[in-house]
PDB file of N, CA and C in Angstrom:
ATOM      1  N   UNK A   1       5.843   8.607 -30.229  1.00  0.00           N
ATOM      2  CA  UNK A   1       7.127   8.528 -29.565  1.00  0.00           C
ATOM      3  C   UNK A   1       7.123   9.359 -28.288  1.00  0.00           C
ATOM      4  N   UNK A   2       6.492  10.569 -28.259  1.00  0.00           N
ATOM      5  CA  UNK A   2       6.613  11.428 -27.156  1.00  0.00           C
ATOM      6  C   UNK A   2       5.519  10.909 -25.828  1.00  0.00           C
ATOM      7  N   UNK A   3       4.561   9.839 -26.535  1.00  0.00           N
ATOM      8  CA  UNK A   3       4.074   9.470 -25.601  1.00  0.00           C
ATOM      9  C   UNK A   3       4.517   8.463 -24.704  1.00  0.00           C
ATOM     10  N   UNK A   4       5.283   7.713 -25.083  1.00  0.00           N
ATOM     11  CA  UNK A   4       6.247   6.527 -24.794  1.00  0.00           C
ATOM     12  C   UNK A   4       7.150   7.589 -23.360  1.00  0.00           C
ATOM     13  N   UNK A   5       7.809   8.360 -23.759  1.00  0.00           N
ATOM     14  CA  UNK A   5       8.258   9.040 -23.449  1.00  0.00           C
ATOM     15  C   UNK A   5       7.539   9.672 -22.013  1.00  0.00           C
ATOM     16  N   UNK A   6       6.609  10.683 -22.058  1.00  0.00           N
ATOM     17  CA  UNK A   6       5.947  10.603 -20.924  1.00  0.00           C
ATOM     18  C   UNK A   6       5.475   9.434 -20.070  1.00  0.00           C
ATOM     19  N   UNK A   7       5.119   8.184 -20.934  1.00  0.00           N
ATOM     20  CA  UNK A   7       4.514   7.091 -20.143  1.00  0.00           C
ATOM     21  C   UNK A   7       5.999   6.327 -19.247  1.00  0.00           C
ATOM     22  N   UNK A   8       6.813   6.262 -19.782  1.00  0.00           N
ATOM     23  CA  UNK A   8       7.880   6.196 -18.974  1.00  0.00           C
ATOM     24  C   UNK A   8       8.203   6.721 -17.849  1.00  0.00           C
ATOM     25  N   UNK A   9       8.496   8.138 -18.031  1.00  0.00           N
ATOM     26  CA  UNK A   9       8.778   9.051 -16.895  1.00  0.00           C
ATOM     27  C   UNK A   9       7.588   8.683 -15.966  1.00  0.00           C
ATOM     28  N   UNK A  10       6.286   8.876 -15.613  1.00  0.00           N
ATOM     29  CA  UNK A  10       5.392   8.566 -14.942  1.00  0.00           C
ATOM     30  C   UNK A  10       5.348   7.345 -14.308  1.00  0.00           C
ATOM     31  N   UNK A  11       6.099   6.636 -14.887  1.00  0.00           N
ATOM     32  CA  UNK A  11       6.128   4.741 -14.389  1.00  0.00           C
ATOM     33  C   UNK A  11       7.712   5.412 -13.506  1.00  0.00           C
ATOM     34  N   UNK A  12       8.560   5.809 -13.503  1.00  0.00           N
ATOM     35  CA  UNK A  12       9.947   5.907 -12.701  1.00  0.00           C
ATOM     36  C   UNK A  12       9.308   6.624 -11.898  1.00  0.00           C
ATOM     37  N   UNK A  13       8.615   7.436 -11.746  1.00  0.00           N
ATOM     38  CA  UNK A  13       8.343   8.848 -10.765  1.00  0.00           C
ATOM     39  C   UNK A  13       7.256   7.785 -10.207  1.00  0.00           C
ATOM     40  N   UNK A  14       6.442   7.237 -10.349  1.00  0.00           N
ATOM     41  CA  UNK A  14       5.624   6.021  -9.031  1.00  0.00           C
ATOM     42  C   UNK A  14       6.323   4.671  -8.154  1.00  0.00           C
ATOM     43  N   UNK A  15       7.213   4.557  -9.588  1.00  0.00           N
ATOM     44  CA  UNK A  15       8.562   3.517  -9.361  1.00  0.00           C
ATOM     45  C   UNK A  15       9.643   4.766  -8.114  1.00  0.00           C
ATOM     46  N   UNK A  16       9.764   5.846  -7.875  1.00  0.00           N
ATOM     47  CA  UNK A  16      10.378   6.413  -7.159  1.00  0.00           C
ATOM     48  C   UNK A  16       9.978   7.067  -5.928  1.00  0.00           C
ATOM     49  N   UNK A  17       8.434   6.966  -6.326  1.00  0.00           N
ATOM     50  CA  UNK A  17       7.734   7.503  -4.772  1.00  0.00           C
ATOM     51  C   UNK A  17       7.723   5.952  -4.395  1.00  0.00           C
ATOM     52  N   UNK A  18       7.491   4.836  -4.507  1.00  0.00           N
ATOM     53  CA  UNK A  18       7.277   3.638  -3.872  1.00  0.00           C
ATOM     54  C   UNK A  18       8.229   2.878  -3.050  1.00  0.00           C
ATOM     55  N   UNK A  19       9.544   3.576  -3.481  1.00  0.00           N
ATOM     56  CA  UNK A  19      10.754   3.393  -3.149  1.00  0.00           C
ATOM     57  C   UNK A  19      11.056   4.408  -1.700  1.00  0.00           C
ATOM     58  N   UNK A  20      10.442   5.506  -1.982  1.00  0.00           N
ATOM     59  CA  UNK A  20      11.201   6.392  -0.982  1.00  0.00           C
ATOM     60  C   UNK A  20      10.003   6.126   0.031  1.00  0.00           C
ATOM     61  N   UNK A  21       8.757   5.787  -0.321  1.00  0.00           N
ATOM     62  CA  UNK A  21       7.571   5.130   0.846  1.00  0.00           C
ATOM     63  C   UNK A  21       8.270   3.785   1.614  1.00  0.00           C
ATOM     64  N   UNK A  22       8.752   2.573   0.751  1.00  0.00           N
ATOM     65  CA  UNK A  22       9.289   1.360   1.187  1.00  0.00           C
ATOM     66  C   UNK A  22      10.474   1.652   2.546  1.00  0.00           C
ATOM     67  N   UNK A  23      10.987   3.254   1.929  1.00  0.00           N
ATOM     68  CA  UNK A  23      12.518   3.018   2.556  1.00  0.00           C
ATOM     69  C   UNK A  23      11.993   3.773   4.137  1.00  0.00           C
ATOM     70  N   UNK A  24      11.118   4.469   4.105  1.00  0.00           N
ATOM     71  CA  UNK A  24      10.533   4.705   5.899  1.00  0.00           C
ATOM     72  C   UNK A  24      10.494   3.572   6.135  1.00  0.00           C
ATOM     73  N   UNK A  25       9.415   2.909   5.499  1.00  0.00           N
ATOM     74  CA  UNK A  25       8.231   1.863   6.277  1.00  0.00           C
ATOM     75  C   UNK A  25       9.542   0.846   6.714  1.00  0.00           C
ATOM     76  N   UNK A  26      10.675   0.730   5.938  1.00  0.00           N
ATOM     77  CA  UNK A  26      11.539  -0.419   6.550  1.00  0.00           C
ATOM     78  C   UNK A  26      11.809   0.556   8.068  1.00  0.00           C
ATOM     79  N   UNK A  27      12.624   1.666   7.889  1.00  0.00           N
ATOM     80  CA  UNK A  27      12.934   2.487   8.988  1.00  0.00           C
ATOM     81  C   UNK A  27      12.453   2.070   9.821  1.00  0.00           C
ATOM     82  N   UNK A  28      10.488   2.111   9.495  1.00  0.00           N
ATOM     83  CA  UNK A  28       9.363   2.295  11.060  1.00  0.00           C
ATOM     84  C   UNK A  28       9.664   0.876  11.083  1.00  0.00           C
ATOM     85  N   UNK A  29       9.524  -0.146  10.300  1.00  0.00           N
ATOM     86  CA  UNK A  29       9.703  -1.646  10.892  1.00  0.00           C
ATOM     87  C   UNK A  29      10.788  -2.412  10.713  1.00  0.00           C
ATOM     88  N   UNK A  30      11.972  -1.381  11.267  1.00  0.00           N
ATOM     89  CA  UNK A  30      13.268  -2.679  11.337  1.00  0.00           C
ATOM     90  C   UNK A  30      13.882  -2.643  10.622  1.00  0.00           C
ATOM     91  N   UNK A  31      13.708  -2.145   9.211  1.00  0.00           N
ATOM     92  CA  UNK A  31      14.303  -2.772   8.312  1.00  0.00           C
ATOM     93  C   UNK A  31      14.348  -4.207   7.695  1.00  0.00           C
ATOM     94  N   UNK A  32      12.836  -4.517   7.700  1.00  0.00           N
ATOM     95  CA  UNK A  32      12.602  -6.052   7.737  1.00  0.00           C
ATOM     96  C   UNK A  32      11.571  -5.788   6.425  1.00  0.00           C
ATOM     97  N   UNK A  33      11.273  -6.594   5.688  1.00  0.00           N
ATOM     98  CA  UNK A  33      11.546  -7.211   3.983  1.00  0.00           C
ATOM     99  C   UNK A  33       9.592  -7.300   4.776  1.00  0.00           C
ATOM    100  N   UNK A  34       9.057  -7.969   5.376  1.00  0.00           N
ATOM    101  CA  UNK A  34       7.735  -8.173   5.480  1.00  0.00           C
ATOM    102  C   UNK A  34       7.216  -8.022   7.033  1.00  0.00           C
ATOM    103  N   UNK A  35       6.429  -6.769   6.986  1.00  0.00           N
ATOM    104  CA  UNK A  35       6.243  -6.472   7.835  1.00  0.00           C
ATOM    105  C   UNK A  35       4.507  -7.289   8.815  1.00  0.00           C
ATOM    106  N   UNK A  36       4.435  -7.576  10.028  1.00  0.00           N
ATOM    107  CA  UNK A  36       3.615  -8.872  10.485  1.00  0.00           C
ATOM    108  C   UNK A  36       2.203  -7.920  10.020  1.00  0.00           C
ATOM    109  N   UNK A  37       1.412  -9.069   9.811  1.00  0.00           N
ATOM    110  CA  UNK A  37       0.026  -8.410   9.669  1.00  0.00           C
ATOM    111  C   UNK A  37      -0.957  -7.508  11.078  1.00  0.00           C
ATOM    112  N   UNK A  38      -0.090  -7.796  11.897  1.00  0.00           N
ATOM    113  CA  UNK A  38      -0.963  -7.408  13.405  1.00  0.00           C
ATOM    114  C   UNK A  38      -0.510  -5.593  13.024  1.00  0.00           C
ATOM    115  N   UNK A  39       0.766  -5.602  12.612  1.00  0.00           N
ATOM    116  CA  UNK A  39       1.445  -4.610  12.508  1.00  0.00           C
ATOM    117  C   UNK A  39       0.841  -3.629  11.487  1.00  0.00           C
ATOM    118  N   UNK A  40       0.906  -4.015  10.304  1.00  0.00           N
ATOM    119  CA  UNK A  40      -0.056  -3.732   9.215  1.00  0.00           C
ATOM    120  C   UNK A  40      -1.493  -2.645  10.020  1.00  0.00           C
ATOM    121  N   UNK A  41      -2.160  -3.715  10.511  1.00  0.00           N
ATOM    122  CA  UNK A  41      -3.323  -3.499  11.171  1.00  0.00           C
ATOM    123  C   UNK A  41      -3.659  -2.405  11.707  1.00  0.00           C
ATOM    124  N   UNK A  42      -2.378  -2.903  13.069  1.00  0.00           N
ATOM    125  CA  UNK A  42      -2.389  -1.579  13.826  1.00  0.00           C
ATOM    126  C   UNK A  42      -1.859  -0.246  13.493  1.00  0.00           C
ATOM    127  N   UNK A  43      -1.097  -0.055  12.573  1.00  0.00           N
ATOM    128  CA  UNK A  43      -0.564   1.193  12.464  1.00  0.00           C
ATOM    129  C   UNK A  43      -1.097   1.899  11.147  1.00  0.00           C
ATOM    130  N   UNK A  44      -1.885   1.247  10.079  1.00  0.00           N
ATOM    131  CA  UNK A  44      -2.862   1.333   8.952  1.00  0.00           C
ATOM    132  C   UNK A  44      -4.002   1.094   8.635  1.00  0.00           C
ATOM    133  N   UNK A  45      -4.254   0.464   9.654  1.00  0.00           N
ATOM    134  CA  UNK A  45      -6.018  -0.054   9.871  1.00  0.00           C
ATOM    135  C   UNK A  45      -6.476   0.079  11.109  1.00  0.00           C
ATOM    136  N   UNK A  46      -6.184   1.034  11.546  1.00  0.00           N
ATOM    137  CA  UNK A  46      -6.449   1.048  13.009  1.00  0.00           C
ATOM    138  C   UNK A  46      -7.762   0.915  13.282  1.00  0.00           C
ATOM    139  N   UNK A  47      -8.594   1.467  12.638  1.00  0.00           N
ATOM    140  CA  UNK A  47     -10.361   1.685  12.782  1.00  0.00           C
ATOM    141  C   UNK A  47     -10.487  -0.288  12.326  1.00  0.00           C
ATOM    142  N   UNK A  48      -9.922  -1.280  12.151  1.00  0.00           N
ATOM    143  CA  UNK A  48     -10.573  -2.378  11.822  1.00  0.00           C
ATOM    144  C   UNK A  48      -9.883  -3.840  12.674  1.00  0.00           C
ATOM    145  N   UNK A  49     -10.487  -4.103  12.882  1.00  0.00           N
ATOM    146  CA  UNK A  49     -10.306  -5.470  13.636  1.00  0.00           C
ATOM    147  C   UNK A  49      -9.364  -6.269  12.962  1.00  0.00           C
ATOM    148  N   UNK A  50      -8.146  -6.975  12.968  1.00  0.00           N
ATOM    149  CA  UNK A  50      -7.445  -8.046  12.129  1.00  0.00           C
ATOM    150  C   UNK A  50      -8.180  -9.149  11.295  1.00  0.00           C
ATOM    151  N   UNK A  51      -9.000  -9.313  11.991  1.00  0.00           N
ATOM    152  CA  UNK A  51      -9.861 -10.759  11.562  1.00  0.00           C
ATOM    153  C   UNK A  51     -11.016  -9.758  10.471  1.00  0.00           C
ATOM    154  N   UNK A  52     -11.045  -8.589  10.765  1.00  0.00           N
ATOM    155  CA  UNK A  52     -11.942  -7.645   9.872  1.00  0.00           C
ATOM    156  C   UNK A  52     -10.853  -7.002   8.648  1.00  0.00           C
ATOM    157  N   UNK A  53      -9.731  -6.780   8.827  1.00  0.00           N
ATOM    158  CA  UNK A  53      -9.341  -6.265   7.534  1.00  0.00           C
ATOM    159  C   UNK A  53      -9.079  -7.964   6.847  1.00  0.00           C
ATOM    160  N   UNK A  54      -8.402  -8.759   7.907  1.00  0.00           N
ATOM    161  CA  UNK A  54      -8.166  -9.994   6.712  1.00  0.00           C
ATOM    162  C   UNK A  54      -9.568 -10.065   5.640  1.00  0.00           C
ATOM    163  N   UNK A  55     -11.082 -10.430   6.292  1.00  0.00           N
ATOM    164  CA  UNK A  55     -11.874 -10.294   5.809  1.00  0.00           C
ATOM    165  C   UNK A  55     -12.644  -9.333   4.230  1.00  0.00           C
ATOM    166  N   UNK A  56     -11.882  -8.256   4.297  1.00  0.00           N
ATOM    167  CA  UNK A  56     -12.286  -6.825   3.275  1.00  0.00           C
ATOM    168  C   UNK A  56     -11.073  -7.285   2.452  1.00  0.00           C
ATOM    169  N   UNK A  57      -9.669  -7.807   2.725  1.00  0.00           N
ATOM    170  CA  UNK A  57      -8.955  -8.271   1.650  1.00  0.00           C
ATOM    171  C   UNK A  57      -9.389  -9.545   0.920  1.00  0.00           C
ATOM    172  N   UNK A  58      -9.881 -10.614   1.527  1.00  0.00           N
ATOM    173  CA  UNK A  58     -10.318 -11.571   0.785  1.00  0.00           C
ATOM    174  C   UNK A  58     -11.531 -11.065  -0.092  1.00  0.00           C
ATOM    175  N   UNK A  59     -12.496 -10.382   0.077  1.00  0.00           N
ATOM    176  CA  UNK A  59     -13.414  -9.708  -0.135  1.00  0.00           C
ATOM    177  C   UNK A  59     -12.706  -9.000  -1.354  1.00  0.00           C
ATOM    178  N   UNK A  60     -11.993  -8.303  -1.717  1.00  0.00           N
ATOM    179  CA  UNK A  60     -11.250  -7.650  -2.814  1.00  0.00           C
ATOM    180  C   UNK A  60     -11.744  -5.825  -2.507  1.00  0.00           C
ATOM    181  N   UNK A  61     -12.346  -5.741  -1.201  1.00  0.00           N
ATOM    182  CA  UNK A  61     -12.244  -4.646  -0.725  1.00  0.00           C
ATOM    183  C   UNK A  61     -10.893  -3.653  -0.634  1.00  0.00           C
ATOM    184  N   UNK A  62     -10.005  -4.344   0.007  1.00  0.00           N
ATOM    185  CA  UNK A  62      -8.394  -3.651   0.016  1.00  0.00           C
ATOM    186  C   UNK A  62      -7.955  -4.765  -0.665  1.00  0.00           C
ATOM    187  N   UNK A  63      -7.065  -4.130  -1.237  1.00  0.00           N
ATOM    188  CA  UNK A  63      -6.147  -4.643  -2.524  1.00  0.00           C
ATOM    189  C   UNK A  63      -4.937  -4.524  -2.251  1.00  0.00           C
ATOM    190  N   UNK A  64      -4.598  -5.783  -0.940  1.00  0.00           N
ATOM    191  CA  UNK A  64      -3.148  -5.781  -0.022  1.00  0.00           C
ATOM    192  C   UNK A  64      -2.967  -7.333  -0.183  1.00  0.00           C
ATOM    193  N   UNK A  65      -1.878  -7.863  -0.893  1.00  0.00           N
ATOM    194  CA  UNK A  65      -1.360  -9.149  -0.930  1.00  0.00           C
ATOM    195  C   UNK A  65      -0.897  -9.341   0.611  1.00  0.00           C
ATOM    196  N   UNK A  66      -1.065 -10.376   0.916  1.00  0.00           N
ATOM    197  CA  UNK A  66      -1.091 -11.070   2.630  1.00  0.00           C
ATOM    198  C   UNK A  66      -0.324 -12.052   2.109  1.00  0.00           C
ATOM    199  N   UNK A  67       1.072 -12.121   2.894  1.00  0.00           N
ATOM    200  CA  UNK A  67       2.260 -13.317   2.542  1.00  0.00           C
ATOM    201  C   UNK A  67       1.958 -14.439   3.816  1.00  0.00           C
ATOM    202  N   UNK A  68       2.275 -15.467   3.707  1.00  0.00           N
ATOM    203  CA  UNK A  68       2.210 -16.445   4.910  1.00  0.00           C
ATOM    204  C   UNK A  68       3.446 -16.976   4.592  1.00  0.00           C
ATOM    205  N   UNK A  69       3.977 -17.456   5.715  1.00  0.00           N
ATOM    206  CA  UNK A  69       5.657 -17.624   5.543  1.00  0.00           C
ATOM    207  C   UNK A  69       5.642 -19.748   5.515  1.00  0.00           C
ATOM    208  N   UNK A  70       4.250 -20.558   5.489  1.00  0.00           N
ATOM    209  CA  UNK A  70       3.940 -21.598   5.246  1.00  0.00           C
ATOM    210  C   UNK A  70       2.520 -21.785   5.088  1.00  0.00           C
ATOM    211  N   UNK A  71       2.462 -23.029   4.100  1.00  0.00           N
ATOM    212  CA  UNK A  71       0.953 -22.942   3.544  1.00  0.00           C
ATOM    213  C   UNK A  71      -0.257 -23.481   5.099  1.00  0.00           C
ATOM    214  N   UNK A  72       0.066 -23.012   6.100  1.00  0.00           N
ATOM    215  CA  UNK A  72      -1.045 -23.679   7.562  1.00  0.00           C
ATOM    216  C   UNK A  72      -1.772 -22.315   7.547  1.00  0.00           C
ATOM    217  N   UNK A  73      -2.673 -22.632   7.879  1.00  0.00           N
ATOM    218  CA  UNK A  73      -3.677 -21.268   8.454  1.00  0.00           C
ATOM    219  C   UNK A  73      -2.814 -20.540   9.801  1.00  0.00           C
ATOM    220  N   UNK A  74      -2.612 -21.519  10.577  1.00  0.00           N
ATOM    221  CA  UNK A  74      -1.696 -20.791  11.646  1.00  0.00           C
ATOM    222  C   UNK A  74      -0.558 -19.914  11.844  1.00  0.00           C
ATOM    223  N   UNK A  75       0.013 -20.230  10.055  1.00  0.00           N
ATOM    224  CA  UNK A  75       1.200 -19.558   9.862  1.00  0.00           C
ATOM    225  C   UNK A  75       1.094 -18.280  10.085  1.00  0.00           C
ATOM    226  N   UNK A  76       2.464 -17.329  10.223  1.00  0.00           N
ATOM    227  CA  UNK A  76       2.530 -16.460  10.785  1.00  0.00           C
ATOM    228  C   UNK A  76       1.933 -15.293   9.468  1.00  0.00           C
ATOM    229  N   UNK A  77       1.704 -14.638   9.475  1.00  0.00           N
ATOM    230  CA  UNK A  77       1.019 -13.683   7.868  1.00  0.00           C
ATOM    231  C   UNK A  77       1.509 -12.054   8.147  1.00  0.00           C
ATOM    232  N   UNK A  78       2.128 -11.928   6.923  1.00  0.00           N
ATOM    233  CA  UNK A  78       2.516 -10.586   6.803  1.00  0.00           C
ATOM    234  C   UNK A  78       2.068  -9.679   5.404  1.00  0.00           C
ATOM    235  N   UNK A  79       2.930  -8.422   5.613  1.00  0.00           N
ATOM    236  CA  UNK A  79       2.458  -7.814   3.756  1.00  0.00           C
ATOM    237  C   UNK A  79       4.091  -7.515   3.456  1.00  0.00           C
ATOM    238  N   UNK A  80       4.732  -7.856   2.003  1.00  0.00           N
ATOM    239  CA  UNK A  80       5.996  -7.298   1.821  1.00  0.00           C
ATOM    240  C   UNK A  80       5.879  -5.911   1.925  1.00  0.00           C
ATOM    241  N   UNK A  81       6.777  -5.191   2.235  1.00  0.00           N
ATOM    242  CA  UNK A  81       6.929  -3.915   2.267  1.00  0.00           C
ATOM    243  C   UNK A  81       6.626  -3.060   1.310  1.00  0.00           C
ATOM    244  N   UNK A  82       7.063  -3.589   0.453  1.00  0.00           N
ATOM    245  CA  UNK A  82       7.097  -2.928  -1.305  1.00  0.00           C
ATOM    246  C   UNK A  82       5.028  -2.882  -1.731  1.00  0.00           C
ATOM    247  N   UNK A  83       4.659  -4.090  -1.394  1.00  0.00           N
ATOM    248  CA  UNK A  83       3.120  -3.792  -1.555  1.00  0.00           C
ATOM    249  C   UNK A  83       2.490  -3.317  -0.568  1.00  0.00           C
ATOM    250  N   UNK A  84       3.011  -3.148   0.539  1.00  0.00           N
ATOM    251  CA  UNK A  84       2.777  -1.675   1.345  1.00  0.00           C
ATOM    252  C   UNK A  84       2.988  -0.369   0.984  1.00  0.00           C
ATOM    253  N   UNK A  85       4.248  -0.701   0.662  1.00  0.00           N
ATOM    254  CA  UNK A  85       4.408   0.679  -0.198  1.00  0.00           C
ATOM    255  C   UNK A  85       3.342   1.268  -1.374  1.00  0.00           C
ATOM    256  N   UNK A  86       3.495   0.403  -2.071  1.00  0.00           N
ATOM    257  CA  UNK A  86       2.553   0.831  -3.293  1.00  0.00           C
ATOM    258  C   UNK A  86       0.929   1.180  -2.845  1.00  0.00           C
ATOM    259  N   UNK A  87       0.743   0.261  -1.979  1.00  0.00           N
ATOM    260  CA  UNK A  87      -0.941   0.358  -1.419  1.00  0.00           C
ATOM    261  C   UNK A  87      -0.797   1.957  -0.839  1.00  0.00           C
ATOM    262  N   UNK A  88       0.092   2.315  -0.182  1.00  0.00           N
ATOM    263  CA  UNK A  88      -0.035   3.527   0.422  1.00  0.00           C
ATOM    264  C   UNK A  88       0.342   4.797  -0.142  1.00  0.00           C
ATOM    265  N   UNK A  89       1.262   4.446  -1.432  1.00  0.00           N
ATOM    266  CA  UNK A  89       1.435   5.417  -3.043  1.00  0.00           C
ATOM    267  C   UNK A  89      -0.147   5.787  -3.408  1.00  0.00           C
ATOM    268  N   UNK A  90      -0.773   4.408  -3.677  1.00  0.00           N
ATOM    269  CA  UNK A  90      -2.355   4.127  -4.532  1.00  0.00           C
ATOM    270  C   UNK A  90      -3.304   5.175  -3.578  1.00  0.00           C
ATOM    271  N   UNK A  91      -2.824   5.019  -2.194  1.00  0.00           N
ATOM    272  CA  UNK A  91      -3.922   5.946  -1.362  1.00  0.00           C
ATOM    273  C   UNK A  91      -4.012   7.210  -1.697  1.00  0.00           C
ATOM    274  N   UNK A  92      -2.619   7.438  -1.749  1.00  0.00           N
ATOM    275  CA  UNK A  92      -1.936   9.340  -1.904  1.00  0.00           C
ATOM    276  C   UNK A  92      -2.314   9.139  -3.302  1.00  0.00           C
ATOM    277  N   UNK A  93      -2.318   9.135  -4.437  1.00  0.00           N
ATOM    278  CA  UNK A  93      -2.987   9.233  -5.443  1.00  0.00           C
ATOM    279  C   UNK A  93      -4.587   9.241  -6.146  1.00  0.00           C
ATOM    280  N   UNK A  94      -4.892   8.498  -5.128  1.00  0.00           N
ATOM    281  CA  UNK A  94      -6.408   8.495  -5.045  1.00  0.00           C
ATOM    282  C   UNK A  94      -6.983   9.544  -4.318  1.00  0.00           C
ATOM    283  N   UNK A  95      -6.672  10.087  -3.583  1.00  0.00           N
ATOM    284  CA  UNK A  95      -6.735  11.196  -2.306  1.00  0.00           C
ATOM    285  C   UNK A  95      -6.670  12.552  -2.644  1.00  0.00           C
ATOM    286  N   UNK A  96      -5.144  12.732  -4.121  1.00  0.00           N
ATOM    287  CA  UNK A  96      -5.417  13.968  -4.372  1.00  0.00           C
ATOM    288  C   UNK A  96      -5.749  14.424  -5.034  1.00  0.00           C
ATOM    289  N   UNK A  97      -6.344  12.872  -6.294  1.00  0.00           N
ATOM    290  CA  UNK A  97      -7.390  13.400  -6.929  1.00  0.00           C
ATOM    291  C   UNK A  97      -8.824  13.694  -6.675  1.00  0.00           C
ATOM    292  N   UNK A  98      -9.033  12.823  -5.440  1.00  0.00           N
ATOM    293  CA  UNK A  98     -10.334  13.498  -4.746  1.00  0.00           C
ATOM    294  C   UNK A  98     -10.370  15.086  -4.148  1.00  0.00           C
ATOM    295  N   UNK A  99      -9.256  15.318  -4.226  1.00  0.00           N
ATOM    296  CA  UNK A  99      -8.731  16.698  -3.420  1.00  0.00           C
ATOM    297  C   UNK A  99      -9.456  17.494  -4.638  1.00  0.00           C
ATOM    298  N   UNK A 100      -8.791  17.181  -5.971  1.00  0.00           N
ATOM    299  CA  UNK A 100      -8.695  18.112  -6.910  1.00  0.00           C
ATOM    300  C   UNK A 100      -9.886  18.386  -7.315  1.00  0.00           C
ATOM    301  N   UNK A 101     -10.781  17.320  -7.600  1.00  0.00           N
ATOM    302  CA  UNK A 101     -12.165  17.200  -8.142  1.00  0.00           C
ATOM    303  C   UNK A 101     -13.009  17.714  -6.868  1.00  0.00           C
ATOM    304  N   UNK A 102     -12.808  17.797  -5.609  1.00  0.00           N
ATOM    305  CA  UNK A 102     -13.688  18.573  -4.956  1.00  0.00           C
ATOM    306  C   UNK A 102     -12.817  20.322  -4.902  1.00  0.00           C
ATOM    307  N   UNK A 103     -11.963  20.571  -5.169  1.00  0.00           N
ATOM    308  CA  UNK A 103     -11.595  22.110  -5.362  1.00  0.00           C
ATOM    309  C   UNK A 103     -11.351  22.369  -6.683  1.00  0.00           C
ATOM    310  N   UNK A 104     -12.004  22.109  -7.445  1.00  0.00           N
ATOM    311  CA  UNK A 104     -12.025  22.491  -8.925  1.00  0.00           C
ATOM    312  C   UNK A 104     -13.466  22.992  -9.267  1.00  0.00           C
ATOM    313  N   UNK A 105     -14.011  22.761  -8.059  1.00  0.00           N
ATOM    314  CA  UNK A 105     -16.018  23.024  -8.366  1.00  0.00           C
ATOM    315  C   UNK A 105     -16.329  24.311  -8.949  1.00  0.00           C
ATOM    316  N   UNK A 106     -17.260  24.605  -9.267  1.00  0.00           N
ATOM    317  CA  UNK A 106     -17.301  26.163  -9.958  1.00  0.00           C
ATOM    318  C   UNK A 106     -17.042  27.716  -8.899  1.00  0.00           C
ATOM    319  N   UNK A 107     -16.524  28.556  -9.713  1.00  0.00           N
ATOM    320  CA  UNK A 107     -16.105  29.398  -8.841  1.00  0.00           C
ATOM    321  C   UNK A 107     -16.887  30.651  -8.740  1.00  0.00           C
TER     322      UNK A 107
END
């Protein structure tokens, strides 16, 4: 029961950082629900070419759902905010456990 309990709280507290990440990223873009992939790019992938991150996502390299607003290749392609959000939660979590495991080394 008490684990239920913690496993909960831990799902609201990622469920609440993802939220308070979503609610900038609308800030930085408008306040708009899906932000364009050029955008994405440039302000989170800066070190990679568009046609190079599309590439590392199909690849299953980054693990960023890409929306197209119609099924044409030409269509315009974005990421919802919310899986921006979370992709950039997943970073900060991954990050400070690399933090931890390199300052935990012997003393």
């Amino acid at each position: 029961m008490a684990c239920a309990v913690v496993v909960r709280r831990l799902r609201n507290q990622a469920i609440g950082r993802s939220l308070n990440t979503a609610f900038l990223l609308m800030a930085q873009h408008g306040a708009t629900a899906v932000v364009p992939f050029e955008a994405v790019c440039r302000d989170y992938f800066a070190h990679l070419a568009p046609d190079k991150l599309l590439q590392k996502i199909k690849a299953g390299e980054i693990r960023l759902p890409i929306e197209r607003m119609e099924r044409s290749q030409k269509s315009a392609k974005g990421v919802h905010i919310q899986d921006l959000a979370h992709y950039i939660d997943e970073r900060r979590v991954a990050a400070r456990k690399e933090l931890e495991a390199v300052t935990r080394g012997p003393h």
